[in-house]
Protein backbone atom coordinates (compact mmCIF):
# COMPACT_ATOMS: atom_id res chain seq x y z
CA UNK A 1 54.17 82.41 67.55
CA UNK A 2 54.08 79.67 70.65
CA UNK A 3 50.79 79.80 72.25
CA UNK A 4 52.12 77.66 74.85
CA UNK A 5 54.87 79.90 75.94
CA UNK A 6 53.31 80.38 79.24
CA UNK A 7 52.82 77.47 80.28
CA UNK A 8 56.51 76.62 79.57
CA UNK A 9 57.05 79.90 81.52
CA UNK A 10 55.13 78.30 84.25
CA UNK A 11 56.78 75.21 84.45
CA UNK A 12 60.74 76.42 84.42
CA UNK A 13 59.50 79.31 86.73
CA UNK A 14 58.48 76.22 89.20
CA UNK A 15 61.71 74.42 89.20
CA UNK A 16 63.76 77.44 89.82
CA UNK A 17 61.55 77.61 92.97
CA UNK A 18 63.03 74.87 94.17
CA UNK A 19 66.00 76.65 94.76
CA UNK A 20 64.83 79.81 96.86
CA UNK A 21 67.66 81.65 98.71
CA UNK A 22 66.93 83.08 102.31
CA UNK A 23 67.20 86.40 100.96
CA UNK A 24 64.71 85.55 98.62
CA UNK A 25 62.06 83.87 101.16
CA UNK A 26 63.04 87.49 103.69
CA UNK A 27 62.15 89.55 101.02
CA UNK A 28 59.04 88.18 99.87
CA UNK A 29 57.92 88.30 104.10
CA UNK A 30 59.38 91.73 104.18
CA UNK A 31 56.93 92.98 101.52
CA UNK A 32 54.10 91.14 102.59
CA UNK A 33 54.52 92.89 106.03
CA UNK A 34 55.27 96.21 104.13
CA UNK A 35 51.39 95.68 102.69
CA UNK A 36 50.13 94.91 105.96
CA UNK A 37 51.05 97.94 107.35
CA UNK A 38 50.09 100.14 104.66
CA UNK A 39 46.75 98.67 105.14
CA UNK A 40 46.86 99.22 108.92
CA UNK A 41 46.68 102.92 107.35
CA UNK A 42 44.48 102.55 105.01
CA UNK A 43 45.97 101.94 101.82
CA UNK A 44 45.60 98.90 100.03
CA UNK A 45 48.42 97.51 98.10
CA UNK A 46 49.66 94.17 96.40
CA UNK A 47 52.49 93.75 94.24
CA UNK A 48 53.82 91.01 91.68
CA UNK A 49 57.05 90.13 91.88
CA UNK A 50 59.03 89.38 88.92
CA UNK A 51 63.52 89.20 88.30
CA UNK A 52 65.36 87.21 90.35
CA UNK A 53 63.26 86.77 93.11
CA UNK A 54 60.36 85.35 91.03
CA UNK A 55 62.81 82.54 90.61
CA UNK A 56 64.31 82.53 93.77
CA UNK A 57 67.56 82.72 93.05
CA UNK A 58 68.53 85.77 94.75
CA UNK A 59 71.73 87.53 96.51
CA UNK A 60 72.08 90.38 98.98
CA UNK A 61 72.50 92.98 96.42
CA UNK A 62 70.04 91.80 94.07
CA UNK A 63 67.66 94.94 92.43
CA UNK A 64 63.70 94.41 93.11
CA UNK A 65 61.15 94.21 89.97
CA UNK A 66 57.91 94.54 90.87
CA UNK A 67 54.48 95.15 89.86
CA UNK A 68 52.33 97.58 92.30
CA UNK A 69 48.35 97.31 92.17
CA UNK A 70 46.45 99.42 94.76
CA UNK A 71 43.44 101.15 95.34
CA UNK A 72 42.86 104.76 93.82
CA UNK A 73 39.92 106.60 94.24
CA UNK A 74 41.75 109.57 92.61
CA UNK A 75 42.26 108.58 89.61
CA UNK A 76 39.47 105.37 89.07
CA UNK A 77 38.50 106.52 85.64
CA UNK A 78 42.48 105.25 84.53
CA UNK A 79 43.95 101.58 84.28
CA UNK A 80 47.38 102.98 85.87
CA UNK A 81 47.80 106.17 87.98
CA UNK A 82 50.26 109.03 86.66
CA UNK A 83 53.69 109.31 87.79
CA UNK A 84 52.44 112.73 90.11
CA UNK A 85 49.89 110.58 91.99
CA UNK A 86 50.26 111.22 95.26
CA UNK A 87 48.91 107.66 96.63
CA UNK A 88 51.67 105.97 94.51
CA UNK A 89 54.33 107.94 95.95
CA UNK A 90 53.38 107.50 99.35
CA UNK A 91 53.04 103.93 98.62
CA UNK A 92 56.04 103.56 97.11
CA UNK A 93 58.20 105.25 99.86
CA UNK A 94 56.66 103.88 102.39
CA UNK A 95 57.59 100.60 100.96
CA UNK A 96 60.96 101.54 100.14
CA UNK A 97 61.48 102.84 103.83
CA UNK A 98 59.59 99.79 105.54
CA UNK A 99 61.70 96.71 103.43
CA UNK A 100 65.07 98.63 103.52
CA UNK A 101 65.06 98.78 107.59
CA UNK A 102 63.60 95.18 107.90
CA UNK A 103 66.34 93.95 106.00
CA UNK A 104 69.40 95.84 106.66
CA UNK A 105 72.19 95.74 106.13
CA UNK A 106 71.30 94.76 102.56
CA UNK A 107 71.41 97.43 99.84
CA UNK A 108 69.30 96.80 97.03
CA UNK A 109 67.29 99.29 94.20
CA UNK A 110 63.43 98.76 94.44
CA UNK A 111 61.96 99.34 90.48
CA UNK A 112 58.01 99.44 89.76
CA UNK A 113 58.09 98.26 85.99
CA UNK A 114 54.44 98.93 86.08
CA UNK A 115 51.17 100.27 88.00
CA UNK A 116 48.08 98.78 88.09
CA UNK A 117 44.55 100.50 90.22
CA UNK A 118 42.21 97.69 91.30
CA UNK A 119 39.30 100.08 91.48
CA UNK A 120 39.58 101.10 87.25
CA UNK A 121 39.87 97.25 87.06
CA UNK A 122 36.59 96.42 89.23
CA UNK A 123 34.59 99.09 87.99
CA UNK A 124 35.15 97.89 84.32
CA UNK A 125 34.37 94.20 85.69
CA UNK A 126 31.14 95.45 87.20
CA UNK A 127 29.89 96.74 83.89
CA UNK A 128 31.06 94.03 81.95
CA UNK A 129 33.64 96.11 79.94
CA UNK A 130 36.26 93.87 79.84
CA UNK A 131 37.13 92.79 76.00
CA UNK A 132 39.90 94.83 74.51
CA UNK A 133 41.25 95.94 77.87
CA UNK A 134 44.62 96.13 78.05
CA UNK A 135 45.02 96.98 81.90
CA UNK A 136 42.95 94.03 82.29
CA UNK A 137 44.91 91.79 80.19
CA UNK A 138 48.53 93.23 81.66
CA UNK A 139 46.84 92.24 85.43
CA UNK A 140 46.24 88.59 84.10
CA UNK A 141 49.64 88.55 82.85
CA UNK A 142 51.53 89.84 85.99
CA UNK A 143 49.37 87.50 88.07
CA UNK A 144 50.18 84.21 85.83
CA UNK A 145 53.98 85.13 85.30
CA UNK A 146 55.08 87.17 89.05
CA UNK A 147 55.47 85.95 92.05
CA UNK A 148 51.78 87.55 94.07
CA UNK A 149 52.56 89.62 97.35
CA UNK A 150 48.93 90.06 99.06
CA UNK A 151 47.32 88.29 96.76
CA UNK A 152 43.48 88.13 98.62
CA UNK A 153 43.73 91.96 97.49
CA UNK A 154 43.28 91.17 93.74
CA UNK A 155 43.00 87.45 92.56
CA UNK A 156 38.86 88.01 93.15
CA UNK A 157 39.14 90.16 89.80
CA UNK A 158 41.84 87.32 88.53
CA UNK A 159 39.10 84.76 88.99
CA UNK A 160 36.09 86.43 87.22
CA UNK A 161 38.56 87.57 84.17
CA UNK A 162 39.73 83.49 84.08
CA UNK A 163 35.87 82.71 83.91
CA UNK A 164 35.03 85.00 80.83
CA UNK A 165 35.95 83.06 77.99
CA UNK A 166 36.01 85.39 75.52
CA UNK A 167 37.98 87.30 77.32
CA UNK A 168 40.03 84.56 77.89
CA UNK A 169 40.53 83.91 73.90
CA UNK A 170 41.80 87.15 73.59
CA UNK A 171 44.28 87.44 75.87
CA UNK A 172 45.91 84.28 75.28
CA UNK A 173 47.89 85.20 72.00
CA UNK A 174 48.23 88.79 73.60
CA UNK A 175 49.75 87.26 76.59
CA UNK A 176 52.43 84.67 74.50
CA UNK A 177 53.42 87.92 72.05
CA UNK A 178 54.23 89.87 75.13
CA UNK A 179 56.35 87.22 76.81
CA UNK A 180 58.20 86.22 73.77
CA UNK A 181 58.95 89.31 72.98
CA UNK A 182 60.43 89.80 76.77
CA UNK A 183 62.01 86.30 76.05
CA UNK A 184 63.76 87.77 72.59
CA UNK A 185 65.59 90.30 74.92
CA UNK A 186 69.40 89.49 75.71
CA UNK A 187 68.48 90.68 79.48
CA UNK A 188 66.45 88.16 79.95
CA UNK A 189 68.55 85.49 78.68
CA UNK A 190 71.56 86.86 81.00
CA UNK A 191 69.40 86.29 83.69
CA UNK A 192 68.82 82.43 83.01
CA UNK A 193 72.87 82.08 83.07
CA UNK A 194 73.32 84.53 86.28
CA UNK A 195 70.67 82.09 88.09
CA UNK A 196 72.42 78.95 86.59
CA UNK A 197 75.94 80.64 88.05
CA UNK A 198 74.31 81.11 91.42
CA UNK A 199 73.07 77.41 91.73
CA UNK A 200 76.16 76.00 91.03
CA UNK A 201 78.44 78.87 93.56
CA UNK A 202 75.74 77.33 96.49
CA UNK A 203 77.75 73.55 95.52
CA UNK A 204 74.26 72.71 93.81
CA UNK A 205 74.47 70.19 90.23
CA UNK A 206 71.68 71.37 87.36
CA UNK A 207 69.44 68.58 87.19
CA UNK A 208 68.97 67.39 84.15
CA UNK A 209 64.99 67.87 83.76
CA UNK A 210 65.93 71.57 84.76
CA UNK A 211 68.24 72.32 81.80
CA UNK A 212 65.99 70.34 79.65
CA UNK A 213 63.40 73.00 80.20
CA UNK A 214 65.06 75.71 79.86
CA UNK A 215 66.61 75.10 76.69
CA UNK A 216 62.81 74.15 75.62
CA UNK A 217 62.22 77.53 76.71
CA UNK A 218 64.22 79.38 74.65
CA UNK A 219 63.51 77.62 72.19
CA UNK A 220 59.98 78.27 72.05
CA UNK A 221 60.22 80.68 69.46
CA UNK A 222 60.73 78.51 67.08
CA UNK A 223 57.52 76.65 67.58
């Protein structure tokens, strides 16, 4: 298994960047002011973005991937709220609502892959419960591998996770399983080839040091 994965991640993640689309710079404002609002009523919320639009290279029909973290007090005692929580729902369609009449005409599927509460996640950095955590490790994840919308909201927790080392040691080989495994899927190397195909249909060459990392990439397996 590459323990560097990551980083590699990291680094082909960056150079995509370089090619953000305007609908993927109006979406990422659109949800920021989405959060803003639902703070305005009292409902804090953050999201990680991941797909497409983590890289930038996105088009008007595009589907949304997203991590949602918020605040909870319902259900604090648990890492991720149920399906029948009624903050998440209003959350999410209130989201939903705000984005798709900020940017309309565009038509696009928003899809939560995963839900994180911020208070389970302070309370168990309070006490010091952190080792073995795997809400805790799935936040430092999302945050090193999406794409952070309202990130004040959460990166405090980020921050004293980063500074625990053991907890740092275990989450490392956690962290390069789970993305390899998400690299291993065919999905995921589809994507690579749709942004590649994008690129090019904007008149744009592949630079050289960009193909050189992605093939690196997918090759990290075999590391």
């Amino acid at each position: 298994m590459s323990t560097n994965i990551v980083e590699r991640y990291l680094v082909l993640k960056n150079k995509y960047r370089n090619y953000d689309t305007k609908y993927a710079l109006k979406r990422m404002q659109a949800f920021r002011l989405a959060t803003q609002e639902l703070s305005k009523k009292g409902y804090e919320v953050a999201l990680e973005i991941l797909g497409s639009i983590n890289f930038g290279i996105v088009e008007p029909t595009s589907d949304v991937d997203c991590i949602l973290l918020l605040e909870c007090d319902l259900h604090k005692d648990q890492g991720s709220c149920p399906p029948h929580c009624p903050n998440v729902s209003y959350v999410k369609d209130e989201i939903r609502k705000f984005v798709t009449k900020r940017l309309q005409p565009e038509v696009f599927n928003i899809e939560y892959l995963d839900t994180i509460n911020l208070k389970y996640v302070e309370e168990k950095i309070r006490i010091e419960d952190v080792l073995g955590d795997e809400t805790l490790y799935c936040l430092l994840f999302y945050r090193n591998i999406g794409r952070p919308v309202n990130r004040p909201l959460f990166i405090p927790y980020c921050d004293e996770l980063e500074e625990n080392h053991a907890f740092v040691k275990e989450i490392i080989p956690w962290a390069a399983e789970a993305l390899e495994g998400y690299l291993n899927t065919n999905q995921h190397r589809m994507s690579f080839n749709k942004y590649n195909e994008r690129i090019r249909a904007r008149g744009l060459d592949l630079p050289e040091g960009l193909q050189q990392e992605l093939q690196s990439y997918m090759d990290a397996k075999g590391d």
